[in-house]
C-alpha atoms as a PDB file:
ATOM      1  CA  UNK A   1     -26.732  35.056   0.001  1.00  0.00           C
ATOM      2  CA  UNK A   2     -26.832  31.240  -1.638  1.00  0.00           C
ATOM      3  CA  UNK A   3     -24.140  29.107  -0.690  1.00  0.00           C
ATOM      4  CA  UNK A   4     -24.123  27.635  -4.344  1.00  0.00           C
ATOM      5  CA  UNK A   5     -21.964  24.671  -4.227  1.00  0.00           C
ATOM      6  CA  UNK A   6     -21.558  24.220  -8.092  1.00  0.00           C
ATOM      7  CA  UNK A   7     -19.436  27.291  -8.330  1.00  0.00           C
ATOM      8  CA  UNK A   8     -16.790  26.011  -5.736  1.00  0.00           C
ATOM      9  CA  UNK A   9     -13.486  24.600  -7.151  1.00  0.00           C
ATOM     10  CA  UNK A  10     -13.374  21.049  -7.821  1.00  0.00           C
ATOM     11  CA  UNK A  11     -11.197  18.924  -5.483  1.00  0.00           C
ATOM     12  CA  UNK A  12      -7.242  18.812  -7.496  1.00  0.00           C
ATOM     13  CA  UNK A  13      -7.276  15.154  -7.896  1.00  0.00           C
ATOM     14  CA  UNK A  14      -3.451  15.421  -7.589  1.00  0.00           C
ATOM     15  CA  UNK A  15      -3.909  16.121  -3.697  1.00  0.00           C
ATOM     16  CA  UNK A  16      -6.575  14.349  -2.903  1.00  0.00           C
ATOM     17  CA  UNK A  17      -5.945  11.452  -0.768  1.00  0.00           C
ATOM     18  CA  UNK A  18      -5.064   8.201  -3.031  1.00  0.00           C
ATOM     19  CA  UNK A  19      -8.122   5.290  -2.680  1.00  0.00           C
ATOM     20  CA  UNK A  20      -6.221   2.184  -1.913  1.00  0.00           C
ATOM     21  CA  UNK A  21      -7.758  -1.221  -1.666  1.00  0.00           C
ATOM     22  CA  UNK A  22      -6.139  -3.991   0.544  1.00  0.00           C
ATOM     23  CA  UNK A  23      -5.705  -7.475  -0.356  1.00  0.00           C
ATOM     24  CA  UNK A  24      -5.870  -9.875   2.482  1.00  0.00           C
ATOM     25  CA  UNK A  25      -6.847  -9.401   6.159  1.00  0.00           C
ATOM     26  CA  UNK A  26      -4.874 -11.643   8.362  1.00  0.00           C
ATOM     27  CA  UNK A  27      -2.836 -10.473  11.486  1.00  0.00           C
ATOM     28  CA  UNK A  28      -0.386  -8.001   9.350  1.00  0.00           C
ATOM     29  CA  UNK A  29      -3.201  -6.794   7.206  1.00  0.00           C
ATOM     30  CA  UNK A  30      -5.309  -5.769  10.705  1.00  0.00           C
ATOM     31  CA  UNK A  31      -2.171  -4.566  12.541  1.00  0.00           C
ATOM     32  CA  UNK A  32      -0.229  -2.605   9.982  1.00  0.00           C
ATOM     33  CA  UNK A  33      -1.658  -2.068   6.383  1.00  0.00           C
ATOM     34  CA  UNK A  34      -5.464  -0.988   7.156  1.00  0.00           C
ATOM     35  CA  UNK A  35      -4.516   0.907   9.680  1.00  0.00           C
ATOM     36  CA  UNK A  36      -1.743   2.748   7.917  1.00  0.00           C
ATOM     37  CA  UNK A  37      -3.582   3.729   4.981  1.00  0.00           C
ATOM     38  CA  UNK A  38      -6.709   4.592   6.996  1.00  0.00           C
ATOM     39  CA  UNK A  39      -4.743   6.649   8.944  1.00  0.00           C
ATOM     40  CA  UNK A  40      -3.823   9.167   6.045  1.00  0.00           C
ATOM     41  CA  UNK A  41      -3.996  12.039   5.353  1.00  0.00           C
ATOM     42  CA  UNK A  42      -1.875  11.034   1.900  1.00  0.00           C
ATOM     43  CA  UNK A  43      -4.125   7.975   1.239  1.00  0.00           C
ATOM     44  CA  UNK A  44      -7.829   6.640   2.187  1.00  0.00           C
ATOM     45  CA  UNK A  45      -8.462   2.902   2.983  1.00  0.00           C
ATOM     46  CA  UNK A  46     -10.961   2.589   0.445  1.00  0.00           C
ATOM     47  CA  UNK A  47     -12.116  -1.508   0.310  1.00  0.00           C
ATOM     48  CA  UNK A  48     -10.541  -4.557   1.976  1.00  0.00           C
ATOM     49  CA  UNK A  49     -10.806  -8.246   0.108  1.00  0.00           C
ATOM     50  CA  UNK A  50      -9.728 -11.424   1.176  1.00  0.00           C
ATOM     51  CA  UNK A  51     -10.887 -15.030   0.053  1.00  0.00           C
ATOM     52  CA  UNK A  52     -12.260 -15.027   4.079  1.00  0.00           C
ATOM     53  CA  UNK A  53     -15.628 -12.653   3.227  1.00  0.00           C
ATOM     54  CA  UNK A  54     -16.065 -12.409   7.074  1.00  0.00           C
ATOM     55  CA  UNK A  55     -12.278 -11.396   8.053  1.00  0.00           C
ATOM     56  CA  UNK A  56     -12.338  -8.879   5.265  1.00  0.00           C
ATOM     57  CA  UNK A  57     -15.390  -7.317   6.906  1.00  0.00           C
ATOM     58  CA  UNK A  58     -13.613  -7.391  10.512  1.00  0.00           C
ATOM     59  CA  UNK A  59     -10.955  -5.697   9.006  1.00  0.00           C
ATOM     60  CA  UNK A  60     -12.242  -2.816   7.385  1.00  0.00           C
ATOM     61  CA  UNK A  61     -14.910  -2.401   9.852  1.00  0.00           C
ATOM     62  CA  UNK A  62     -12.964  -0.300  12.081  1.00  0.00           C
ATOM     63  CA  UNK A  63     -11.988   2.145   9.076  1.00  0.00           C
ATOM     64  CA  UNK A  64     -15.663   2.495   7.402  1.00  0.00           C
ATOM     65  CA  UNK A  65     -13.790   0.999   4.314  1.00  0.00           C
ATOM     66  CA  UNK A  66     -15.719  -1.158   1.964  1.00  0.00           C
ATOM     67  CA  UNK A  67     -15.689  -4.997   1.979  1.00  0.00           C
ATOM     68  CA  UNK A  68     -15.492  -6.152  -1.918  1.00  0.00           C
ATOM     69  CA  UNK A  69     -17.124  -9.014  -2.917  1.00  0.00           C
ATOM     70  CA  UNK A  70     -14.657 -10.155  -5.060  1.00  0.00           C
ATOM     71  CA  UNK A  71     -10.988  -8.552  -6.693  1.00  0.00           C
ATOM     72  CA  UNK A  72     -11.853  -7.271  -9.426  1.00  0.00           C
ATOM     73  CA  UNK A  73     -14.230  -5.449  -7.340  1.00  0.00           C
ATOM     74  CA  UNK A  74     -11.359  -4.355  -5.453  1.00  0.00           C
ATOM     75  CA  UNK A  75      -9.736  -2.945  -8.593  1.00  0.00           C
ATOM     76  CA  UNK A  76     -13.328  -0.909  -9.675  1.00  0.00           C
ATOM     77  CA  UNK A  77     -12.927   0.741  -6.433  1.00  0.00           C
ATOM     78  CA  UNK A  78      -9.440   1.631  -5.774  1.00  0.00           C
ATOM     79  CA  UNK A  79      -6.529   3.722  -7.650  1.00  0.00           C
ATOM     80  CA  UNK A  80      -3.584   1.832  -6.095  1.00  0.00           C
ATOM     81  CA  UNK A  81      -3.631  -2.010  -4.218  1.00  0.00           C
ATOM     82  CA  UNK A  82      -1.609  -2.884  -1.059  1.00  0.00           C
ATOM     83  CA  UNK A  83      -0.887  -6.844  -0.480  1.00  0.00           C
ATOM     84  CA  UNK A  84      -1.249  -8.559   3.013  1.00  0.00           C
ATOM     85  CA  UNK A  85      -1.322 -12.087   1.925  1.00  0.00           C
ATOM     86  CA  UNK A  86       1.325 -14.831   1.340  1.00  0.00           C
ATOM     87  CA  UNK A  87       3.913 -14.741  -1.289  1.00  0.00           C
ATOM     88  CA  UNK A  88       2.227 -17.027  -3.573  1.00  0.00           C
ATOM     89  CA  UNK A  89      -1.302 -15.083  -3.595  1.00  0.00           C
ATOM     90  CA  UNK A  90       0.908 -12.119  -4.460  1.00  0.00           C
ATOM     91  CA  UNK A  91       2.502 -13.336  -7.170  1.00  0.00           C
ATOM     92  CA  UNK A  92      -0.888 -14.771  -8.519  1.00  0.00           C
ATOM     93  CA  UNK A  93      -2.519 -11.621  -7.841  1.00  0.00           C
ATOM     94  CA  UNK A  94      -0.004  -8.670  -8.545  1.00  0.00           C
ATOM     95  CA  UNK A  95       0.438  -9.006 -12.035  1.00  0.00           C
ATOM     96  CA  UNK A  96      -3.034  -8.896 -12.552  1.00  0.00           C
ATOM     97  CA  UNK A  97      -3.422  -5.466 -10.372  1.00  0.00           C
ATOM     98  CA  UNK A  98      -0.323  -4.361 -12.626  1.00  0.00           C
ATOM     99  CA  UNK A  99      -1.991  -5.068 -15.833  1.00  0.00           C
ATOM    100  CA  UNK A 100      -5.345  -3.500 -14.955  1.00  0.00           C
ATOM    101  CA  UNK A 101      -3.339   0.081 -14.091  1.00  0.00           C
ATOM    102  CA  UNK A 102      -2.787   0.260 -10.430  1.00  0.00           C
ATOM    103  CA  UNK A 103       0.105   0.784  -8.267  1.00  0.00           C
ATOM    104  CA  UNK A 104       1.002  -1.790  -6.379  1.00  0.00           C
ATOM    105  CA  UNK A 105       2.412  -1.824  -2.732  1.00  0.00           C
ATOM    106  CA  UNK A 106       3.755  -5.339  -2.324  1.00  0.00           C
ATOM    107  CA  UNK A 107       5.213  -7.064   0.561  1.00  0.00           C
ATOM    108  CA  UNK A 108       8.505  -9.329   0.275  1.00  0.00           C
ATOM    109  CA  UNK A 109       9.558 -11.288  -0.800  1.00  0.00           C
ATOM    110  CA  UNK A 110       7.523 -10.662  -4.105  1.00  0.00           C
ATOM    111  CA  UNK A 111       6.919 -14.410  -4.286  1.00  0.00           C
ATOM    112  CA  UNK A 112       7.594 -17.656  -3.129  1.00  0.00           C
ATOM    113  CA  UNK A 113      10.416 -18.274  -5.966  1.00  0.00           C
ATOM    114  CA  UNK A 114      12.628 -16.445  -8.000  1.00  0.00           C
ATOM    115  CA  UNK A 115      10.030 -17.484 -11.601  1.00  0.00           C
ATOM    116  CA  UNK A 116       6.998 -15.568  -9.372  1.00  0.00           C
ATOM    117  CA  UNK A 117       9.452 -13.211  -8.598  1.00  0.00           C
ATOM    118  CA  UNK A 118      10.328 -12.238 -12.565  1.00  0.00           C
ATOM    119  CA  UNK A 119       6.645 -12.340 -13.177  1.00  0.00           C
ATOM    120  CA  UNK A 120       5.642  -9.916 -11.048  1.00  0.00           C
ATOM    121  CA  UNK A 121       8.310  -7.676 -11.713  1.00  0.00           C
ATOM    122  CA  UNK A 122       8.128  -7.761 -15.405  1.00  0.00           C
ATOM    123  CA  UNK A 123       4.344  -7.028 -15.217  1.00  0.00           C
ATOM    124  CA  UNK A 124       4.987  -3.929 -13.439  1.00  0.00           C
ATOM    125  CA  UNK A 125       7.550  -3.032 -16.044  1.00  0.00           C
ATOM    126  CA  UNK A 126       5.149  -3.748 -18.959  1.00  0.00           C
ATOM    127  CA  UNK A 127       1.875  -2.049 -17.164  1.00  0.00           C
ATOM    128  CA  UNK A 128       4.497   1.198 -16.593  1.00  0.00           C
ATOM    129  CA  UNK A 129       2.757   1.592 -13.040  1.00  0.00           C
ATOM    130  CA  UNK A 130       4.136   2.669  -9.224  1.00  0.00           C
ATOM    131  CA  UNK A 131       5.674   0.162  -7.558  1.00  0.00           C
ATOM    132  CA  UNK A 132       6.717  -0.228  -3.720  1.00  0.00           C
ATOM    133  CA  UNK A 133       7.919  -2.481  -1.602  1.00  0.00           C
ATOM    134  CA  UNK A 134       7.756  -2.435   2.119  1.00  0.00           C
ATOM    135  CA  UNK A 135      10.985  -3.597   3.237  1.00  0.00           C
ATOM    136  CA  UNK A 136       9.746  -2.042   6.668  1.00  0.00           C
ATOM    137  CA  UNK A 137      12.807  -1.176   7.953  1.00  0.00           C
ATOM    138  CA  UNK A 138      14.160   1.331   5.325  1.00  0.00           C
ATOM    139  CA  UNK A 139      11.429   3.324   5.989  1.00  0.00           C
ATOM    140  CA  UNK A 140      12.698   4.412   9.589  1.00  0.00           C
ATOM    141  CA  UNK A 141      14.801   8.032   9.653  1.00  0.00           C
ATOM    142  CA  UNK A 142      17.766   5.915  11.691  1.00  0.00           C
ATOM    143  CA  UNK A 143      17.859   3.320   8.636  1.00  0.00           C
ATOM    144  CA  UNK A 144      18.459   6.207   6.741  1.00  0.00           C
ATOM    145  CA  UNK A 145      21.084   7.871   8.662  1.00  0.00           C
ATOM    146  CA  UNK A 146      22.947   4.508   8.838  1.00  0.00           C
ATOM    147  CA  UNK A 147      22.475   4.173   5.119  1.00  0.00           C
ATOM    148  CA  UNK A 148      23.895   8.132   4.239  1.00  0.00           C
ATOM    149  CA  UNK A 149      26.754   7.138   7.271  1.00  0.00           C
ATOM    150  CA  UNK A 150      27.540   3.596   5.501  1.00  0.00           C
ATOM    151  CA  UNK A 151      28.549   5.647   2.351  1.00  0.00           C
ATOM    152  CA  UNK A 152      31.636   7.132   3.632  1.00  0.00           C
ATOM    153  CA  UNK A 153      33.157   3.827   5.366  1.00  0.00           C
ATOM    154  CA  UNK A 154      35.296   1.297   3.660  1.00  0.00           C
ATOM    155  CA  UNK A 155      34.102  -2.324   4.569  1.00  0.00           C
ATOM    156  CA  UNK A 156      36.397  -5.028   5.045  1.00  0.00           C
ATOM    157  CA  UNK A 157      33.732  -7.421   6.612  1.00  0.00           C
ATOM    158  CA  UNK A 158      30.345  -7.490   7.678  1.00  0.00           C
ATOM    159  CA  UNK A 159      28.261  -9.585  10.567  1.00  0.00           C
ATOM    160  CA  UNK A 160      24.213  -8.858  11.259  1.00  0.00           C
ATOM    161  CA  UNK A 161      21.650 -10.673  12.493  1.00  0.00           C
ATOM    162  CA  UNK A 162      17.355 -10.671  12.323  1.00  0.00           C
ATOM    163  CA  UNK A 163      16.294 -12.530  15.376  1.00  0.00           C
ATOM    164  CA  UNK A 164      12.811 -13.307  16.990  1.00  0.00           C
ATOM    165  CA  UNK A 165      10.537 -15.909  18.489  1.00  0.00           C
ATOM    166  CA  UNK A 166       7.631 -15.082  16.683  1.00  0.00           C
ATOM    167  CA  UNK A 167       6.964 -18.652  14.637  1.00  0.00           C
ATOM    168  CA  UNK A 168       6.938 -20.395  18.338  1.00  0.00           C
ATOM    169  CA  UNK A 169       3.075 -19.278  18.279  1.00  0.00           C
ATOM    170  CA  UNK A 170       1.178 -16.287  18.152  1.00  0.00           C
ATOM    171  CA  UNK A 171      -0.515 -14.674  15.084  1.00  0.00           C
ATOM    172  CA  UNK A 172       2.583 -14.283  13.246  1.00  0.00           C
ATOM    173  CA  UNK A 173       3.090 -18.394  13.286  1.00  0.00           C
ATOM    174  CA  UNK A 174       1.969 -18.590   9.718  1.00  0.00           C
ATOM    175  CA  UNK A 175       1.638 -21.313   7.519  1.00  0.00           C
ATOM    176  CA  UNK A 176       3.820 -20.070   4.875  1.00  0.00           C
ATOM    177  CA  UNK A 177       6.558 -18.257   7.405  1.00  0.00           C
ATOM    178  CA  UNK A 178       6.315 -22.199   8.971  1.00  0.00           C
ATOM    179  CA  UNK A 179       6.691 -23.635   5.962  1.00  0.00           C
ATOM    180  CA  UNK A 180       9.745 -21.427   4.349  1.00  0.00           C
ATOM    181  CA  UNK A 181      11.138 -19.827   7.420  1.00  0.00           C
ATOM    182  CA  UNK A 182      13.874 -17.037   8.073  1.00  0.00           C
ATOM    183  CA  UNK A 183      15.013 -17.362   4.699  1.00  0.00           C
ATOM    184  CA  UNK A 184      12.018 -15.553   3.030  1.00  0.00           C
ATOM    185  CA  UNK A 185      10.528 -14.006   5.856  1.00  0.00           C
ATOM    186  CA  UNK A 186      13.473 -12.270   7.384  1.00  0.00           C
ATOM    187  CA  UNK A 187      16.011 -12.402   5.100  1.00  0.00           C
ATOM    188  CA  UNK A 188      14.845  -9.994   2.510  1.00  0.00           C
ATOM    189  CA  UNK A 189      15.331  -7.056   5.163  1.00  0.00           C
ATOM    190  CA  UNK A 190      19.473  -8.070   5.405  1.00  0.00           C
ATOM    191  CA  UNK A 191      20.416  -9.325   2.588  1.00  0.00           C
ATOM    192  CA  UNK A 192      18.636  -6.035   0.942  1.00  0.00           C
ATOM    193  CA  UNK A 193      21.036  -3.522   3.350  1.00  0.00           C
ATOM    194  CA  UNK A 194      23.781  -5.421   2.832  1.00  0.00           C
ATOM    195  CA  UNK A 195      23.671  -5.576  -0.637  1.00  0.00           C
ATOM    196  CA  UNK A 196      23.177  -1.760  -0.545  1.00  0.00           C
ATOM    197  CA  UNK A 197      25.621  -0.903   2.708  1.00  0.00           C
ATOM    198  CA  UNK A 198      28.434  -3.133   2.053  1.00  0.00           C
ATOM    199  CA  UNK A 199      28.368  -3.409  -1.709  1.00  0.00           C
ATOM    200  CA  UNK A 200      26.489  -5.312  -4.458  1.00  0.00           C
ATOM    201  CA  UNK A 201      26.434  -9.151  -3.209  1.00  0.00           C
ATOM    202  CA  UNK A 202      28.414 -11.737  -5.669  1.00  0.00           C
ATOM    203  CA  UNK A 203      27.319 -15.031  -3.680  1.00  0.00           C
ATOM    204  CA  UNK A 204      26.005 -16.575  -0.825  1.00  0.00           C
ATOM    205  CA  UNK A 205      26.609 -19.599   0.868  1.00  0.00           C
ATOM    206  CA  UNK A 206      24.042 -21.332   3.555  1.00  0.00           C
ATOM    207  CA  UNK A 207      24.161 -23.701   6.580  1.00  0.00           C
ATOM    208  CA  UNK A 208      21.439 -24.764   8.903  1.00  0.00           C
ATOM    209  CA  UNK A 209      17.538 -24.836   8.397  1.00  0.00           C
ATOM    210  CA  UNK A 210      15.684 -21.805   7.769  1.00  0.00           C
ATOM    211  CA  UNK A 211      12.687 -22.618   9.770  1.00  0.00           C
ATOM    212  CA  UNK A 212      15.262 -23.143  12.949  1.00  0.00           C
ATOM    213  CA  UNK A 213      18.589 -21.015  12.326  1.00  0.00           C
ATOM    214  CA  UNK A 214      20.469 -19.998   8.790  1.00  0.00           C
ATOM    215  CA  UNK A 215      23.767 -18.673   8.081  1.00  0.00           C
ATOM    216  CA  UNK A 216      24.307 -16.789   5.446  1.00  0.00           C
ATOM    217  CA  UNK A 217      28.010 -15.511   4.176  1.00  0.00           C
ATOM    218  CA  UNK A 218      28.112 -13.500   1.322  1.00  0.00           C
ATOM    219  CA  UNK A 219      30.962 -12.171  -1.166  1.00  0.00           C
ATOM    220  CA  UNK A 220      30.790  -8.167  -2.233  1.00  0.00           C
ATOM    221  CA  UNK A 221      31.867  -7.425  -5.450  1.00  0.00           C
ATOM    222  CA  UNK A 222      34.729  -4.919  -3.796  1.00  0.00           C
ATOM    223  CA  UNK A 223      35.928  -7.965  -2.239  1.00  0.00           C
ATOM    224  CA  UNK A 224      34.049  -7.467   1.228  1.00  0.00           C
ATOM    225  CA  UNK A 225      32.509 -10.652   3.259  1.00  0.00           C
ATOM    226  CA  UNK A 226      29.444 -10.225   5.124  1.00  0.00           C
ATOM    227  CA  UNK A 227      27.602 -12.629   7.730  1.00  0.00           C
ATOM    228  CA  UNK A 228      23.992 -12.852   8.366  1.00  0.00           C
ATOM    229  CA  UNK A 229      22.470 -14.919  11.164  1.00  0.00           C
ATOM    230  CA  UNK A 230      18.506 -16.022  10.918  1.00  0.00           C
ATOM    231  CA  UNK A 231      15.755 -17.276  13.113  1.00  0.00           C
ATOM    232  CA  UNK A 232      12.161 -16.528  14.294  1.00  0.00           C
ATOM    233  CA  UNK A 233      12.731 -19.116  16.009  1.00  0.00           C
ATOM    234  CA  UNK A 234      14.371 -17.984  19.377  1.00  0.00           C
ATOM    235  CA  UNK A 235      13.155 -16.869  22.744  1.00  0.00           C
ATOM    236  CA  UNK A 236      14.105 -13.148  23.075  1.00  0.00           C
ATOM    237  CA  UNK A 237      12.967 -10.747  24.928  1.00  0.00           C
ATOM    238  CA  UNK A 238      12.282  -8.534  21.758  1.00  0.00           C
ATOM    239  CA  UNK A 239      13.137  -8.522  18.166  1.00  0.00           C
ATOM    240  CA  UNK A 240      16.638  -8.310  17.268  1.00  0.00           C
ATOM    241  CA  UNK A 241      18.169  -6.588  14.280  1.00  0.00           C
ATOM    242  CA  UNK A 242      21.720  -5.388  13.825  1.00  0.00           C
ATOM    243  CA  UNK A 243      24.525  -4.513  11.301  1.00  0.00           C
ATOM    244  CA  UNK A 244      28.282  -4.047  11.955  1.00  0.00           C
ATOM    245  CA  UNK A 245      30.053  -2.528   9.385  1.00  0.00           C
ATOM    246  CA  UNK A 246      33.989  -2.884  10.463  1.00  0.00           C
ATOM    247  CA  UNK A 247      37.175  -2.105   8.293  1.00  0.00           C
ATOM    248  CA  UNK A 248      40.045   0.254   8.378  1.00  0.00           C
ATOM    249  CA  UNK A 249      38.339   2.748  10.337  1.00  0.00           C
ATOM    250  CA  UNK A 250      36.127   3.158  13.013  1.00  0.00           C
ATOM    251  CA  UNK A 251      32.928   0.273  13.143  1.00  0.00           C
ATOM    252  CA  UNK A 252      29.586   1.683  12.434  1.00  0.00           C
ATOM    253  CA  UNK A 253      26.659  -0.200  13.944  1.00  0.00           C
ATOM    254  CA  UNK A 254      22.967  -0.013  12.870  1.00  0.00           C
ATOM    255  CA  UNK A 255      20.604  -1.307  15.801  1.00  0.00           C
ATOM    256  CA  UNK A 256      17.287  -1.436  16.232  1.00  0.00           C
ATOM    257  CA  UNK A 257      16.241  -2.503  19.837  1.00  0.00           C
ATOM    258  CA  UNK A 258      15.795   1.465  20.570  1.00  0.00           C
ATOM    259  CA  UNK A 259      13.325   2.093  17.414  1.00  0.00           C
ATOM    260  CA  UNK A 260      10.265   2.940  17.645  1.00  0.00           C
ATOM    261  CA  UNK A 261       8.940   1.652  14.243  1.00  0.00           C
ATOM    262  CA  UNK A 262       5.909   3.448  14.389  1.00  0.00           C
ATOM    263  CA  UNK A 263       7.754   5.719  13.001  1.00  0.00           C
ATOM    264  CA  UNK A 264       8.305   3.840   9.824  1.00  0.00           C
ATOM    265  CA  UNK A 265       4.300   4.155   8.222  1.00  0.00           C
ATOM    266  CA  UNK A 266       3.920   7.808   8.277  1.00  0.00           C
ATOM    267  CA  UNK A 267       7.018   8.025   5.741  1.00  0.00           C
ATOM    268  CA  UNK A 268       6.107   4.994   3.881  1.00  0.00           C
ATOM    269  CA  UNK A 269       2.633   5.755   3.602  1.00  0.00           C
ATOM    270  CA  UNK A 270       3.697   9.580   2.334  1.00  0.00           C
ATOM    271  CA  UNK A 271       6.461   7.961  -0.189  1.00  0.00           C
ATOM    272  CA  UNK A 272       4.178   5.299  -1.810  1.00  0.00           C
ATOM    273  CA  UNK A 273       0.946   8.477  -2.407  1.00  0.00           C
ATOM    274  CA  UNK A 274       3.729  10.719  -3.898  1.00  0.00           C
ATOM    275  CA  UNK A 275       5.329   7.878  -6.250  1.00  0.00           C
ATOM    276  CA  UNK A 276       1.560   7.040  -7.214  1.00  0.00           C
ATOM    277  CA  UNK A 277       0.901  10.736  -7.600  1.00  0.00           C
ATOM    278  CA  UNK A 278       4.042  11.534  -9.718  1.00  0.00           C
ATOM    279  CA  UNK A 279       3.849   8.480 -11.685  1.00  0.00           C
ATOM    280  CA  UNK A 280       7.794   8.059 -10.950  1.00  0.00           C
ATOM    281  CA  UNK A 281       8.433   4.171  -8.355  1.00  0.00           C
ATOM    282  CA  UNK A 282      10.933   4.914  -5.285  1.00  0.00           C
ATOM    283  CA  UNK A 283      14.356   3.038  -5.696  1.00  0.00           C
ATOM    284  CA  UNK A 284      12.900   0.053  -3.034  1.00  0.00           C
ATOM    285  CA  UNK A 285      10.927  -0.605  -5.919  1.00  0.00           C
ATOM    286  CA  UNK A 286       9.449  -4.398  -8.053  1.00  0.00           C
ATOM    287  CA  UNK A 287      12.553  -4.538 -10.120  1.00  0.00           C
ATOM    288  CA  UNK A 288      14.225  -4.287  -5.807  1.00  0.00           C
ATOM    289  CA  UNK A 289      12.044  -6.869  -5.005  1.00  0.00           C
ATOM    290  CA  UNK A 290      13.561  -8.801  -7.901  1.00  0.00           C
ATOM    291  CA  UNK A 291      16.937  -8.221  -7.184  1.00  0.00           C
ATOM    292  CA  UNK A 292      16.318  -9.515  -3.526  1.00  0.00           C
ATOM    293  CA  UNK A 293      14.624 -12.903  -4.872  1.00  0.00           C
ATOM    294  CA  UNK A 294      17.858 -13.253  -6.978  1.00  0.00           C
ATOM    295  CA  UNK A 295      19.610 -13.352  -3.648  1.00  0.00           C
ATOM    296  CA  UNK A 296      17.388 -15.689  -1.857  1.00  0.00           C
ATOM    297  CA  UNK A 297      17.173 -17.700  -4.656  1.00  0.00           C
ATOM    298  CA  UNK A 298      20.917 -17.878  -4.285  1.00  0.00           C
ATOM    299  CA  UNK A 299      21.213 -18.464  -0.482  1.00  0.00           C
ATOM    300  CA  UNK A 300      18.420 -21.487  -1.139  1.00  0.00           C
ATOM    301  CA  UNK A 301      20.345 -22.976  -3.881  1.00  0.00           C
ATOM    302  CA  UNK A 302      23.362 -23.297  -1.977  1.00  0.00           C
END
């Protein structure tokens, strides 16, 4: 009997794993985005481009991916785009991804300033495609269970911190991390759960230098006061991130020196292939991404 391929089922393109091409290949392009989507099975790492020909080749090597020669060969070849590079590529870039159909999966902050910011957003909105943002750390199941907790607990004040060493050297010593600091780099990740844990931020005040140590205090619209300390700039031992939520009742503390965040890409990774798939963003969306620069753009401003 004839195995006769041509009567076999075609492949439902609705389960088939999304092609995704990847913009940029420096240190968190190699470490975390190629081989997240590589990893699958949701989505496929399908080409890599970066203005470095060579490092987009070293970078997709390891995944059989394709190295595009330039992006709108990136776009020919992919359904959805993920973003590796700085702020201000993205915003250059992004809205032309948007326009051309694709869902994006953009890094924060979505640009360098709160103008990039709107542009990028609004393009999604006019292109009506997926949007995600990967605000890491909201991807983890214990961010989650501190987010359902934080919604039963009345909030009198808040204090939290993001803490590293990594712009002392290493890969992670950027030149645009150098250049802006804790503000952009780090900041998006607090100011976004405390603007969703505490309640809707009002204002935000500043001391110090972002690319040493900043202070942020910001005003809830209930009336609550949160404090958020910043610097990759710090000898530590590893990574610090924490939230204390105190009021009338009993303080509830979000932590993360005991996460694994490995855990994080297999549920981000899942989310952004089922948005693309359903044609519906997740809330940690563009128009989040937005509302984040608004908040930046107010804690530089001050």
């Amino acid at each position: 009997m004839s195995d006769d391929s041509s009567s076999r089922p075609s492949p439902d393109p609705a389960h088939a794993p999304l092609r995704v091409g990847l913009v940029g290949a420096g240190p968190w392009a190699r470490v975390m985005h190629a081989r997240m989507l590589a990893a699958g099975p949701e989505t496929t790492l399908a080409a890599v481009w970066a203005r470095r020909p060579e490092a987009a080749a070293e970078t997709a090597a390891p995944y059989g991916a394709a190295v595009a020669a330039s992006f709108d060969e990136l776009l020919d070849r992919c359904e959805a785009i993920a973003f590796a590079v700085p702020p201000a590529v993205q915003a250059e870039l992004a809205p032309r991804a948007a326009k051309a159909g694709k869902a994006l999966l953009l890094e924060k902050p979505l640009a360098p300033d709160l103008a990039g910011a709107r542009r990028v957003a609004d393009a999604v909105e006019e292109a009506g495609v997926v949007s995600q943002l990967v605000l890491t750390k909201r991807y983890h199941p214990a961010t989650r269970v501190f987010l359902e907790a934080a919604q039963h607990v009345e909030v009198t004040g808040a204090r939290s911190c993001y803490l590293h060493g990594a712009f002392l050297g290493g890969d992670f010593a950027t030149a645009w991390r150098m250049e802006h600091g804790a503000l952009l780099d780090l900041g998006p990740h607090l100011l976004d759960l405390l603007d969703t844990v505490v309640g809707p931020v009002t204002s935000i005040r500043s001391t110090g230098d972002p690319r040493r140590w900043i202070e942020l205090t910001c005003e809830h619209e209930n009336g609550a006061v949160s404090q958020a300390s910043l610097s990759g700039s710090v000898q530590l031992p590893r990574a610090r991130t924490r939230v204390e939520l105190l009021g009338p009742g009993d303080e509830l503390v979000y932590d993360t020196a005991e996460l694994d965040h490995e855990e994080c890409w297999p549920v981000l990774r899942r989310e952004f292939a089922q948005a693309v798939r359903s044609g519906r963003s997740t809330p940690i969306d563009a128009r989040r991404g937005l509302r984040i620069q608004q908040l930046l753009a107010w804690a530089a401003q001050s």
